[in-house]
Protein backbone atom coordinates (compact mmCIF):
# COMPACT_ATOMS: atom_id res chain seq x y z
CA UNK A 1 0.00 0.00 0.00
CA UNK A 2 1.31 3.07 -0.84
CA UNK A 3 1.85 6.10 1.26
CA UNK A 4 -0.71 7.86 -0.44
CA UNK A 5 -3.04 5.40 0.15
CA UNK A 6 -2.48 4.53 4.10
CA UNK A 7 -3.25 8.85 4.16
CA UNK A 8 -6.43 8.13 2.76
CA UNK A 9 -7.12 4.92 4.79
CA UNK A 10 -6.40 6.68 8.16
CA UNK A 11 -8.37 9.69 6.93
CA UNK A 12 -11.19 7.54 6.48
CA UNK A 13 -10.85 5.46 9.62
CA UNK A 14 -10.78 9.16 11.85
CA UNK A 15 -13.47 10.37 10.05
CA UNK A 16 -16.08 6.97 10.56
CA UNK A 17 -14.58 7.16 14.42
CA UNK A 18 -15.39 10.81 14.68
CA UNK A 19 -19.19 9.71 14.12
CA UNK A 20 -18.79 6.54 16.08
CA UNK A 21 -20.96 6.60 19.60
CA UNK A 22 -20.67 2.79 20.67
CA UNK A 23 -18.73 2.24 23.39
CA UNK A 24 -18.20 -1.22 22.79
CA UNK A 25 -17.28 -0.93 19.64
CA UNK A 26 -14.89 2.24 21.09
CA UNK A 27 -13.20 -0.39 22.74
CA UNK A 28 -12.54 -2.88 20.25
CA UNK A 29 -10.99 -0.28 18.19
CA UNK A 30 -8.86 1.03 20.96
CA UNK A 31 -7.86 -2.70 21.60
CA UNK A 32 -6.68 -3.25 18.20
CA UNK A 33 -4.71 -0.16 17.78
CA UNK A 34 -2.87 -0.81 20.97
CA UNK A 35 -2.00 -4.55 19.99
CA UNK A 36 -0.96 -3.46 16.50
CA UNK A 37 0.93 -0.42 17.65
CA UNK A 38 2.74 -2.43 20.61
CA UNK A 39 6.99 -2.39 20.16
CA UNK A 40 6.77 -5.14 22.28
CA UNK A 41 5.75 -7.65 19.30
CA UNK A 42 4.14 -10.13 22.06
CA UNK A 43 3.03 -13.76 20.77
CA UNK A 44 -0.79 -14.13 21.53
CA UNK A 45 0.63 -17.51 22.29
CA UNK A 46 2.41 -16.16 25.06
CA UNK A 47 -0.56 -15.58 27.26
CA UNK A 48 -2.08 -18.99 26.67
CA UNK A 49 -1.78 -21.41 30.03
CA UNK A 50 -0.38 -24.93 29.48
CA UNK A 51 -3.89 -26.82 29.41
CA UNK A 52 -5.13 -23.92 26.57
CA UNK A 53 -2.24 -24.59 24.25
CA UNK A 54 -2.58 -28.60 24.78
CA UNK A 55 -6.02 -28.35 23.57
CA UNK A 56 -4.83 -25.45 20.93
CA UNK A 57 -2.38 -28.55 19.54
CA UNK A 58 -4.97 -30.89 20.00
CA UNK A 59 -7.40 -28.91 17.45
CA UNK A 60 -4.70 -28.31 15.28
CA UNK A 61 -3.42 -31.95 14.97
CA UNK A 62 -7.88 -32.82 14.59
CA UNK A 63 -7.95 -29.97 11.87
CA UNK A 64 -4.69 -31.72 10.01
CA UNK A 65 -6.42 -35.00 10.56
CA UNK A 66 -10.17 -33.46 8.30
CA UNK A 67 -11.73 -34.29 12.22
CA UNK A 68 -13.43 -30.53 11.31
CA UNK A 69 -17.19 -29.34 11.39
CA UNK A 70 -18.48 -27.07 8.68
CA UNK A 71 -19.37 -23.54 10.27
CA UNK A 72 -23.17 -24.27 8.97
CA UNK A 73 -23.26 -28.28 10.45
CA UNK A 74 -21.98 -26.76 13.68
CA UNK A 75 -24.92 -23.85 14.17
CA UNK A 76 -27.27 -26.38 13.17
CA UNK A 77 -25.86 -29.35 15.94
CA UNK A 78 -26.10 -26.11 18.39
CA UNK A 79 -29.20 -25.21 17.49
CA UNK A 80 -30.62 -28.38 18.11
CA UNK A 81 -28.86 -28.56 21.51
CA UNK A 82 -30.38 -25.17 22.58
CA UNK A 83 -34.03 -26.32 21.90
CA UNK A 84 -33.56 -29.18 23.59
């Protein structure tokens, strides 16, 4: 992207957050600007306790494996559930 064109993009961005009265949504944004302006180039990994990355692995090694849901097949199983 050129120079020219981040200009435009930020212009845009301060203008849509000018008009922007969510607070939630306030938040978000502010969240996202700090984690993409940090120096400190932290791994999201990095936060993760031992039992959350085994199970991370564990999905990943499932996903390799085709052991995967389509997004549709899941709402519809969940669905289900919640009538039950």
């Amino acid at each position: 992207m050129s120079r020219e064109e981040i200009k435009k993009l930020k212009t845009t961005i301060y203008e849509k957050l000018e008009n922007l009265n969510n607070e939630t949504a306030l938040q978000m944004v502010e969240e996202a600007v700090t984690a993409y302006s940090s120096t400190s180039k932290k791994d999201i990994l990095d936060d993760l306790t031992p039992e959350q990355l085994q199970r991370l692995q564990e999905s990943t090694k499932q996903a390799d494996r085709g052991e995967i849901l389509a997004n549709e097949k899941v709402k519809q199983k969940a669905k289900k559930w919640l009538s039950k």
